[in-house]
PDB file of N, CA and C in Angstrom:
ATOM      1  N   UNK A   1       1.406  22.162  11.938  1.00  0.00           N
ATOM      2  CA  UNK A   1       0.531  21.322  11.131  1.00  0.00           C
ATOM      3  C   UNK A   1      -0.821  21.247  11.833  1.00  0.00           C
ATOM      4  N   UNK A   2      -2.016  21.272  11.088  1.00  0.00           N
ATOM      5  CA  UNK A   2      -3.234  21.640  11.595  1.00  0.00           C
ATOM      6  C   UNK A   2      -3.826  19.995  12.260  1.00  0.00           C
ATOM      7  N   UNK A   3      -4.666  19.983  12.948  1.00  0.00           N
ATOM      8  CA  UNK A   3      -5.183  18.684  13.100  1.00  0.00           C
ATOM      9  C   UNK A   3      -5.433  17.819  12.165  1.00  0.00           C
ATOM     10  N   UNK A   4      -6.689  18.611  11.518  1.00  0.00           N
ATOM     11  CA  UNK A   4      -7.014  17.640  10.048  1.00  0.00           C
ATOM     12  C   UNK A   4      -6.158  16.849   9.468  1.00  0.00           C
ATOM     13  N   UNK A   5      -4.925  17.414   9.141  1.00  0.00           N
ATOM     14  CA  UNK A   5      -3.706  17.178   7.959  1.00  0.00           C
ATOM     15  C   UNK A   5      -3.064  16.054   9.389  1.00  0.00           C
ATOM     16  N   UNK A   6      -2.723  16.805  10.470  1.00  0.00           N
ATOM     17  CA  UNK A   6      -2.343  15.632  11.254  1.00  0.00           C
ATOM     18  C   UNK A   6      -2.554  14.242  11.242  1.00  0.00           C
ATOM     19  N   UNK A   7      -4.424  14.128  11.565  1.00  0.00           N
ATOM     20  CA  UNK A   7      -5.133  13.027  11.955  1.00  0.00           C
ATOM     21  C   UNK A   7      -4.968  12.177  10.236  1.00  0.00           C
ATOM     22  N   UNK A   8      -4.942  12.327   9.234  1.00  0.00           N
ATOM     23  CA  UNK A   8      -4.860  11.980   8.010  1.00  0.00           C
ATOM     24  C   UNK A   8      -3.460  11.370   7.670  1.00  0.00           C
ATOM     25  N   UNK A   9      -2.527  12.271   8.349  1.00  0.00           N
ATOM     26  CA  UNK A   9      -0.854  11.332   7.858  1.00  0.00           C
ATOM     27  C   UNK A   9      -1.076  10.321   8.386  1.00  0.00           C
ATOM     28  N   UNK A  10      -2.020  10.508  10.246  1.00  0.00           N
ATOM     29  CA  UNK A  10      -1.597   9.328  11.649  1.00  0.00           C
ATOM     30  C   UNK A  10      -2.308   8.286  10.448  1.00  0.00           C
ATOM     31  N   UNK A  11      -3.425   8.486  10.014  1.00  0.00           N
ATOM     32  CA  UNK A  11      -4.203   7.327   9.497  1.00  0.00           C
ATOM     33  C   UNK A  11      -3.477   6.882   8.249  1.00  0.00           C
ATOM     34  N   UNK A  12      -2.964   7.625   7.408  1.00  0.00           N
ATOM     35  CA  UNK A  12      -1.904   7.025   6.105  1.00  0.00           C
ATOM     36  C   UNK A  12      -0.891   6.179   6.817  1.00  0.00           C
ATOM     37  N   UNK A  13      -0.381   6.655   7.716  1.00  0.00           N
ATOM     38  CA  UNK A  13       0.705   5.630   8.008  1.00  0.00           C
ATOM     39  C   UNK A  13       0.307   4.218   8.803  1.00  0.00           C
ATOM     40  N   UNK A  14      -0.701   4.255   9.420  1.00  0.00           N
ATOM     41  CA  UNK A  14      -1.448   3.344  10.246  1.00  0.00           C
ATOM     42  C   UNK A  14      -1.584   2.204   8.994  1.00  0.00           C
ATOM     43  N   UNK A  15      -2.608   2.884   7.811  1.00  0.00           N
ATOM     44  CA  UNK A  15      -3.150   1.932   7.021  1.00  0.00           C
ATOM     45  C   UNK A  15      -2.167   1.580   5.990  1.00  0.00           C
ATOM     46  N   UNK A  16      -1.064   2.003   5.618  1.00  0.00           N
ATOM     47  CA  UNK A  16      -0.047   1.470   5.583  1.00  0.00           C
ATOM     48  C   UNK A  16       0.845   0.186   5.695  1.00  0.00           C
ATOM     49  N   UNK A  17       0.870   0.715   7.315  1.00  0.00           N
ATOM     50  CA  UNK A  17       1.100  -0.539   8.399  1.00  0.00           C
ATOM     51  C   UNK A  17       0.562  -1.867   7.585  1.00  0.00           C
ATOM     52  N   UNK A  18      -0.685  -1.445   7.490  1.00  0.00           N
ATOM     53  CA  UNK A  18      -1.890  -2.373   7.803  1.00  0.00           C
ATOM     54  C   UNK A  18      -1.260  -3.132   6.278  1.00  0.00           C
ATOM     55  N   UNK A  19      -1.231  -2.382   5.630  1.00  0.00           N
ATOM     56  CA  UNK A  19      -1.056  -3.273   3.512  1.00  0.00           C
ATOM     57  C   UNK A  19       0.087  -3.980   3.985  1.00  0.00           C
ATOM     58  N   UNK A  20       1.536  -3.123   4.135  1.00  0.00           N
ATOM     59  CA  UNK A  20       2.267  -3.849   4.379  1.00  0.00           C
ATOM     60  C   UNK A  20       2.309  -5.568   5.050  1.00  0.00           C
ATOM     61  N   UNK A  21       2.115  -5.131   6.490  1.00  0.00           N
ATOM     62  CA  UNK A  21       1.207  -6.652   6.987  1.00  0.00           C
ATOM     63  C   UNK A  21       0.564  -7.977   6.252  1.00  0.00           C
ATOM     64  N   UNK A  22      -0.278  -7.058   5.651  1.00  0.00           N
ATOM     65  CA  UNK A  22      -1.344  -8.322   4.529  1.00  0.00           C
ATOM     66  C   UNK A  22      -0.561  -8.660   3.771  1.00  0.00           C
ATOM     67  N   UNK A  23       0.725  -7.925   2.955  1.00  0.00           N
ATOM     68  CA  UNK A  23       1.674  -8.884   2.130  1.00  0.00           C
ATOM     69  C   UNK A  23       2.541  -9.369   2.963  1.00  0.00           C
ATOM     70  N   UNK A  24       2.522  -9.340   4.402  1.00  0.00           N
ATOM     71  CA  UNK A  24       3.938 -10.280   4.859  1.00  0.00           C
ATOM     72  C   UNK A  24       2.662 -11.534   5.405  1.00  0.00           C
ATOM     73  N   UNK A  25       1.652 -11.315   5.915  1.00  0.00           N
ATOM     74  CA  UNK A  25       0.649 -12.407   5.858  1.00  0.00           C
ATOM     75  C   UNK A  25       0.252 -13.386   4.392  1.00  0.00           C
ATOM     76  N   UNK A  26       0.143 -12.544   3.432  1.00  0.00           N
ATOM     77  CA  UNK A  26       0.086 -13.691   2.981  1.00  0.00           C
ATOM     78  C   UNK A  26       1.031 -13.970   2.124  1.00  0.00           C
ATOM     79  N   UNK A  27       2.612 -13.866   2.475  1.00  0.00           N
ATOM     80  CA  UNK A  27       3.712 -14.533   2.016  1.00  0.00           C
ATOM     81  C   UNK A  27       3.859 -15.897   3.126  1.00  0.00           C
ATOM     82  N   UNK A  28       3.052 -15.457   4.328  1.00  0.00           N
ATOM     83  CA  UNK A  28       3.780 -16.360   4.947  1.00  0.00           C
ATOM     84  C   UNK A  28       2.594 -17.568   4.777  1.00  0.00           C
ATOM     85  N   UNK A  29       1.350 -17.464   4.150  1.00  0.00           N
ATOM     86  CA  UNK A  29       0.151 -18.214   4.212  1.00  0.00           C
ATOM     87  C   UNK A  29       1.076 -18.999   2.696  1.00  0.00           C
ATOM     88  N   UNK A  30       1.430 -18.364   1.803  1.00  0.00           N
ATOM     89  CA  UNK A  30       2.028 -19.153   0.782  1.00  0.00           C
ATOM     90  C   UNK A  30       3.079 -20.489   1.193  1.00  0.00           C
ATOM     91  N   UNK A  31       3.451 -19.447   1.970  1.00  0.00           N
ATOM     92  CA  UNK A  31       4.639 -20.747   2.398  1.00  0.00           C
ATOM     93  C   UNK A  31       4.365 -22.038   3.216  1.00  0.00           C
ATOM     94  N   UNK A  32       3.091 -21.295   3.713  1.00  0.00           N
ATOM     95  CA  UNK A  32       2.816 -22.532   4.491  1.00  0.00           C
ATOM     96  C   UNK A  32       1.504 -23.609   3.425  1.00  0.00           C
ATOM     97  N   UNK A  33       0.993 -22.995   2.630  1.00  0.00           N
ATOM     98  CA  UNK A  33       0.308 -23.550   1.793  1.00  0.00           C
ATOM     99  C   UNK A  33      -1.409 -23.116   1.964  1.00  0.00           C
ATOM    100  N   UNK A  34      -0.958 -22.332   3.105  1.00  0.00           N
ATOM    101  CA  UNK A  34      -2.662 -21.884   3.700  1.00  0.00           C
ATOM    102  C   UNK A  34      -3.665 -21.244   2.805  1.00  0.00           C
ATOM    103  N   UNK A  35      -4.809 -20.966   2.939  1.00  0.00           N
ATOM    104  CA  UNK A  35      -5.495 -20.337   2.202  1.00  0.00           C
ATOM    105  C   UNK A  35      -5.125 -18.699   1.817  1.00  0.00           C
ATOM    106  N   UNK A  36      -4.717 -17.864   0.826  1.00  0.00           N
ATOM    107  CA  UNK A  36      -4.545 -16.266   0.767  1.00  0.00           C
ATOM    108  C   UNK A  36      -5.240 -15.683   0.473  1.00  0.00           C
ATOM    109  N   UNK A  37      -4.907 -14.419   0.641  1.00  0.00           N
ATOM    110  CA  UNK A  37      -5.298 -13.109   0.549  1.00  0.00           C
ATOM    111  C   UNK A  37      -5.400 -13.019  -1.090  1.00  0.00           C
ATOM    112  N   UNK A  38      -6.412 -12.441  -1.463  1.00  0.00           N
ATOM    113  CA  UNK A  38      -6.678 -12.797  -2.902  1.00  0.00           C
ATOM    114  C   UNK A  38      -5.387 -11.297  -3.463  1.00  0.00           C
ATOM    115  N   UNK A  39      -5.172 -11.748  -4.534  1.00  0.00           N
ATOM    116  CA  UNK A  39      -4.704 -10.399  -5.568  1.00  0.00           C
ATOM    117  C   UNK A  39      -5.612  -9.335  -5.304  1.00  0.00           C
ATOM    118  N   UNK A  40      -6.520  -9.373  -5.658  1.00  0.00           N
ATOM    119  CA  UNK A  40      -7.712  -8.460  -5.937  1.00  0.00           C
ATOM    120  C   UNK A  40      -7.528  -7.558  -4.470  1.00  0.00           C
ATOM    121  N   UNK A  41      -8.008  -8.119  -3.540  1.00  0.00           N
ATOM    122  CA  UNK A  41      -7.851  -7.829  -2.207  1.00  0.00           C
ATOM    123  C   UNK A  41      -6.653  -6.882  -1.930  1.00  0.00           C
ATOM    124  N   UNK A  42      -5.235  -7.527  -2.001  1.00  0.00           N
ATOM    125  CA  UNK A  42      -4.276  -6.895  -2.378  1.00  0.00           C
ATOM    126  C   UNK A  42      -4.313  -5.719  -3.435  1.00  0.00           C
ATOM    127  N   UNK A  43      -4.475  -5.797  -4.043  1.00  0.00           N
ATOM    128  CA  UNK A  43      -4.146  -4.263  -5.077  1.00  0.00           C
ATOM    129  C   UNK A  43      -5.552  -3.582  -4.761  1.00  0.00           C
ATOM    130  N   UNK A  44      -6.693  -3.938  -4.181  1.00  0.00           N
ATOM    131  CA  UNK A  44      -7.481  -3.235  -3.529  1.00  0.00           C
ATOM    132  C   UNK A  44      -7.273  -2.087  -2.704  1.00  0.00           C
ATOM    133  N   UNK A  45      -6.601  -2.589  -1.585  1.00  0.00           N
ATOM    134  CA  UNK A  45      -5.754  -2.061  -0.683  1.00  0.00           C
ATOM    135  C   UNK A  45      -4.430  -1.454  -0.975  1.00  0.00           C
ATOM    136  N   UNK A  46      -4.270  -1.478  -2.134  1.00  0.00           N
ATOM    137  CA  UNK A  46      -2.774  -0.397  -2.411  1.00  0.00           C
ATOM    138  C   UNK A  46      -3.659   0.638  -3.217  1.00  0.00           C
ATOM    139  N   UNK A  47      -4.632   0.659  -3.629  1.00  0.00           N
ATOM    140  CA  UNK A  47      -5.011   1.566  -4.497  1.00  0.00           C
ATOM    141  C   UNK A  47      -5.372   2.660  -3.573  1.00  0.00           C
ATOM    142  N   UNK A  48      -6.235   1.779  -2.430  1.00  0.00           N
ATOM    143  CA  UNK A  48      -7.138   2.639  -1.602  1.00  0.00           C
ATOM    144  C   UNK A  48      -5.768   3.544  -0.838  1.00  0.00           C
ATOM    145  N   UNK A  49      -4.718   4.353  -0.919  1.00  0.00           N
ATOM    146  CA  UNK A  49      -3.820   4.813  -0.409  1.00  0.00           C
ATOM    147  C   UNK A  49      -2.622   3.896  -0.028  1.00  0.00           C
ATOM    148  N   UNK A  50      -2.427   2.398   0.258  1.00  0.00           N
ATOM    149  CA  UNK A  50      -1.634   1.993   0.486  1.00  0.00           C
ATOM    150  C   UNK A  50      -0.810   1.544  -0.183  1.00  0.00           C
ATOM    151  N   UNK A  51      -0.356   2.200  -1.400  1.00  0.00           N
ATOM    152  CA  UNK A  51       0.805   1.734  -2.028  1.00  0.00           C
ATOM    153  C   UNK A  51       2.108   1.976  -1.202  1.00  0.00           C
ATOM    154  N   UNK A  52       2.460   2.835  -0.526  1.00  0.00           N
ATOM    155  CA  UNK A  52       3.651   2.960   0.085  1.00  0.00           C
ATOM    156  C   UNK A  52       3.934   1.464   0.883  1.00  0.00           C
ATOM    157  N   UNK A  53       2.974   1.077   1.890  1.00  0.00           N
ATOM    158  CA  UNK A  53       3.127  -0.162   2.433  1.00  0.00           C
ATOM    159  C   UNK A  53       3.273  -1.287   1.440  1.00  0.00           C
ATOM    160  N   UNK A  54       2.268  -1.399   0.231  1.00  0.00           N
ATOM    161  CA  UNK A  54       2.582  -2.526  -0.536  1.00  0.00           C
ATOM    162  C   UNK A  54       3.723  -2.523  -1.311  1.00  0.00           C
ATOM    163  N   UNK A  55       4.512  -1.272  -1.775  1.00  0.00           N
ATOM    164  CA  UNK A  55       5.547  -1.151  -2.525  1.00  0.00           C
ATOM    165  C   UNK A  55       6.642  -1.903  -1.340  1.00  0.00           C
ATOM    166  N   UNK A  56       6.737  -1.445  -0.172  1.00  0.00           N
ATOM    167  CA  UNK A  56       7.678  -1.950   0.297  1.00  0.00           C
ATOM    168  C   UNK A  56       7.373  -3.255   1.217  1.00  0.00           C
ATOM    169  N   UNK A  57       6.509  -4.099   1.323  1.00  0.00           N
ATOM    170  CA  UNK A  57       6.163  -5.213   1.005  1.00  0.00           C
ATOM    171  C   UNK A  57       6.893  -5.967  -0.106  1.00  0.00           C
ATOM    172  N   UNK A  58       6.598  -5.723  -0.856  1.00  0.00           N
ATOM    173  CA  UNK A  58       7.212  -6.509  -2.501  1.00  0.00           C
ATOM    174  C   UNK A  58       8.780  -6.055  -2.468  1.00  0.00           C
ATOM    175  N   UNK A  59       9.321  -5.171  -1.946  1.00  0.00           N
ATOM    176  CA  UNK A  59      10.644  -4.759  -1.940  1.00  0.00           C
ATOM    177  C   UNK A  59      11.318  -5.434  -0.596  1.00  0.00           C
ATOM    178  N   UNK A  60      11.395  -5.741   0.857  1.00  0.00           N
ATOM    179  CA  UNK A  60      11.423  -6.013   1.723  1.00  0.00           C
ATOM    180  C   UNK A  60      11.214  -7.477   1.878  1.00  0.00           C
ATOM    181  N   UNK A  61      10.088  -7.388   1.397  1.00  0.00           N
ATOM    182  CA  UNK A  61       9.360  -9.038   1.967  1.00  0.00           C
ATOM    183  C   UNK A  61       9.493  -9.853   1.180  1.00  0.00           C
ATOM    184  N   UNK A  62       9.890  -9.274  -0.406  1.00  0.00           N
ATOM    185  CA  UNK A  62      10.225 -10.227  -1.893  1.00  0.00           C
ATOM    186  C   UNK A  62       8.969 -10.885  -2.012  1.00  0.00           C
ATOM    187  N   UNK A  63       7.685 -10.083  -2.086  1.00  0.00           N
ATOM    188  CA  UNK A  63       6.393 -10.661  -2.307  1.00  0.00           C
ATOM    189  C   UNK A  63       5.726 -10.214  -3.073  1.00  0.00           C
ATOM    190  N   UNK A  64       5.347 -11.273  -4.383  1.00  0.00           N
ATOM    191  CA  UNK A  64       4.531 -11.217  -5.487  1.00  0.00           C
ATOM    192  C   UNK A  64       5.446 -10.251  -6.377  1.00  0.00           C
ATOM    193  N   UNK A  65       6.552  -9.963  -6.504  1.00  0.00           N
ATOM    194  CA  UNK A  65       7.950  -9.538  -7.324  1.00  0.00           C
ATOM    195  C   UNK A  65       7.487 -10.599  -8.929  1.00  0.00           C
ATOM    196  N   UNK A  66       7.147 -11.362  -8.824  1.00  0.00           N
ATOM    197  CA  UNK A  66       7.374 -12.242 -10.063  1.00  0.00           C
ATOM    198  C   UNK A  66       5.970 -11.768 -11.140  1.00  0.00           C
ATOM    199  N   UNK A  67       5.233 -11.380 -10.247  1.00  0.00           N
ATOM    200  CA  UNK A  67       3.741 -10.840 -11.128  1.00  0.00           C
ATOM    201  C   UNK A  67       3.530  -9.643 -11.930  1.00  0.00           C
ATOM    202  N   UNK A  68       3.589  -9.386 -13.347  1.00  0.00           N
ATOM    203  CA  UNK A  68       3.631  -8.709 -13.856  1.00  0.00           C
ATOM    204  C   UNK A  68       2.845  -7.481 -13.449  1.00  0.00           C
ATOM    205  N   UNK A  69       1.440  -7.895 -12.457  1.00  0.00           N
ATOM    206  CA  UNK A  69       0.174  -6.827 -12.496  1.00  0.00           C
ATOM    207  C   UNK A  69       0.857  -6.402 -11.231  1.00  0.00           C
ATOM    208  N   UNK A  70       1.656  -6.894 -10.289  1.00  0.00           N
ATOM    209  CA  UNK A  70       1.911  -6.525  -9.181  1.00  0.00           C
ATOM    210  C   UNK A  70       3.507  -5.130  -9.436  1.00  0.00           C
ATOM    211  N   UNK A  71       4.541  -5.884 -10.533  1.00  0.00           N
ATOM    212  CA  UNK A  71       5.435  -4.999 -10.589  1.00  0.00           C
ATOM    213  C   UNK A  71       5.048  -3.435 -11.457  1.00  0.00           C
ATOM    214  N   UNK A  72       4.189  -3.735 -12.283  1.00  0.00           N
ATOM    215  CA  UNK A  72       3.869  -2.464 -12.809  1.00  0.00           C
ATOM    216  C   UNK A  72       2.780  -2.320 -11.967  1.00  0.00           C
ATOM    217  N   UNK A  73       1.730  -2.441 -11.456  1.00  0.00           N
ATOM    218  CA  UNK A  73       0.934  -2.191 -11.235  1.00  0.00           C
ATOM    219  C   UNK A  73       0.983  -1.618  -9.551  1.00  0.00           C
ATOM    220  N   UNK A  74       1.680  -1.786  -8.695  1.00  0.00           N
ATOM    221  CA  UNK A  74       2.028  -1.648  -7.557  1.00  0.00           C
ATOM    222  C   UNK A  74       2.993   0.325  -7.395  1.00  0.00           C
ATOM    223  N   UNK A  75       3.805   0.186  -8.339  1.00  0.00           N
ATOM    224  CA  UNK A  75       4.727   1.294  -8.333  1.00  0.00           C
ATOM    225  C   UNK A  75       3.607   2.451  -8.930  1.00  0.00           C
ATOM    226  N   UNK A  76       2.661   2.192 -10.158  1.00  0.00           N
ATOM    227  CA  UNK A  76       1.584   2.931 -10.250  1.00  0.00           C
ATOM    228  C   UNK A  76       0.937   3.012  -9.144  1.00  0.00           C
ATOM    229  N   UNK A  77       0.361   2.373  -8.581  1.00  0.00           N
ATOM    230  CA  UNK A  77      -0.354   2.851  -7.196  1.00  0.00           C
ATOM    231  C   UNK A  77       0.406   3.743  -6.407  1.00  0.00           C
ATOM    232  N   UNK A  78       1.508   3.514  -6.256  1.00  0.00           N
ATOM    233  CA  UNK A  78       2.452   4.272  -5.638  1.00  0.00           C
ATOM    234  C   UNK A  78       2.240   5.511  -6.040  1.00  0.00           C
ATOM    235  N   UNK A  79       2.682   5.936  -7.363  1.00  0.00           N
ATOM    236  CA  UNK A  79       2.886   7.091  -8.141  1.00  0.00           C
ATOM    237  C   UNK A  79       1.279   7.766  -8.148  1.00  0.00           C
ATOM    238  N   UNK A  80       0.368   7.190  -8.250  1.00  0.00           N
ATOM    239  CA  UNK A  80      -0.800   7.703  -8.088  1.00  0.00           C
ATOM    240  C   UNK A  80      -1.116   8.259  -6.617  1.00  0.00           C
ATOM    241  N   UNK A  81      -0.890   7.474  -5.557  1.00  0.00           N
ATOM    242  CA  UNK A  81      -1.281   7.846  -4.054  1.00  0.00           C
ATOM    243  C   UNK A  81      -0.572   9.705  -3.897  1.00  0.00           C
ATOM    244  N   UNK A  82       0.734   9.570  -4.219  1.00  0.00           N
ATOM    245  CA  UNK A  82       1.361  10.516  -3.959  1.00  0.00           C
ATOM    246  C   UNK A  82       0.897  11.416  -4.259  1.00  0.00           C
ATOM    247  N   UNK A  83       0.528  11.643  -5.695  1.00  0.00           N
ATOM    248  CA  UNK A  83      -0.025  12.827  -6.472  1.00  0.00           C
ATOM    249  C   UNK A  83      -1.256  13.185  -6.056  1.00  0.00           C
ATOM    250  N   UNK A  84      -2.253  12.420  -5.140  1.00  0.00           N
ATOM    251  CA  UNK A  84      -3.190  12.675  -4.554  1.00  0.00           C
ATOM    252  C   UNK A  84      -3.134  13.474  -3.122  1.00  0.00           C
ATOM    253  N   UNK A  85      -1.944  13.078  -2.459  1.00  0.00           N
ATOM    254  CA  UNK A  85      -1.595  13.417  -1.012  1.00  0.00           C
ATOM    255  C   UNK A  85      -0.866  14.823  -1.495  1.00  0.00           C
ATOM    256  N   UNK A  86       0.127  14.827  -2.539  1.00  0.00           N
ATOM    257  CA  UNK A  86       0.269  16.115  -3.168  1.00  0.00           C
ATOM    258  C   UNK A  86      -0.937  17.285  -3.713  1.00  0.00           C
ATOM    259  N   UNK A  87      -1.887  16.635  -4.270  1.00  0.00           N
ATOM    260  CA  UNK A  87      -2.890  17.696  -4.988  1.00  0.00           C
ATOM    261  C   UNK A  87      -3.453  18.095  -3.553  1.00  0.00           C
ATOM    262  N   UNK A  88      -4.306  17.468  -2.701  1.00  0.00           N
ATOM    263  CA  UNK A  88      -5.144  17.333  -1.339  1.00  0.00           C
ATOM    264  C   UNK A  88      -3.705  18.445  -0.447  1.00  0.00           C
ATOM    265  N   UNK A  89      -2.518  18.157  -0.402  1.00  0.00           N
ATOM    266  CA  UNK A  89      -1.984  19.476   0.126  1.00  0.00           C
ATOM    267  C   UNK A  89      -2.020  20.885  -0.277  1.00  0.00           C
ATOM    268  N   UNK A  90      -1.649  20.855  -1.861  1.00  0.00           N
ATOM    269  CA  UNK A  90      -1.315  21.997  -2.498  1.00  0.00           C
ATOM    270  C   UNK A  90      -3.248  22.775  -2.375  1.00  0.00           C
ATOM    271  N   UNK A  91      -4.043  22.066  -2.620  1.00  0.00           N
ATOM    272  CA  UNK A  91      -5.913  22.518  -2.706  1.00  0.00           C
ATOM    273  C   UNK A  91      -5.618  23.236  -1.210  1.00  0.00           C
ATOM    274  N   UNK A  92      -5.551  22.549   0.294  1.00  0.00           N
ATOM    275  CA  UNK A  92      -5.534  22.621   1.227  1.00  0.00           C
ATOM    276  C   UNK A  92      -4.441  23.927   1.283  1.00  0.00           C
ATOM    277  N   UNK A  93      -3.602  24.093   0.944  1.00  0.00           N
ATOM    278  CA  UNK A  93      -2.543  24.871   1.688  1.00  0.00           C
ATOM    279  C   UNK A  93      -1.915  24.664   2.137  1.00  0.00           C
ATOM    280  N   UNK A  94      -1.418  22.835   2.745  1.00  0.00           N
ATOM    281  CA  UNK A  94      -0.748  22.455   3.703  1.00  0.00           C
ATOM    282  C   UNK A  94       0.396  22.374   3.252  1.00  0.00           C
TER     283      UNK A  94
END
């Protein structure tokens, strides 16, 4: 595997990390009553590549499951990221 394609998974999975996180942060800001992480913010950040982390956020962490824009709208992000990391291989060669 070439660098490029390397340095790009390290950073998909990093920022990942990172979505995931922000929905276990602000499940736990809910619970405590604290100020959150807006929606917007959230599906911001799943669009921008991190649906894998936010899908399993909402699956794992049982967060924002009840929101219609989050259950359809989350697994689309999903389904969209992929097909991008798919097209960006198949263009590439990787």
């Amino acid at each position: 595997m070439d660098t490029v394609i390397m340095s790009i998974v390290v950073i998909l999975v990093v920022w990942n990390i990172v979505v995931f996180a922000m929905y276990g942060i602000d499940k736990s800001k809910a619970k405590r009553g604290s100020r959150r992480i807006s929606e917007k913010t959230l599906l911001i950040a799943t669009a921008l590549m991190g649906g894998l982390g936010a899908f399993l956020g909402m699956v794992l962490l049982r967060h924002k499951t009840k929101h219609l824009k989050f259950k359809i709208g989350v697994p689309l992000l999903l389904i969209i990221n992929i097909a991008v990391v798919v097209i960006i291989l198949i263009y590439t060669g990787g």
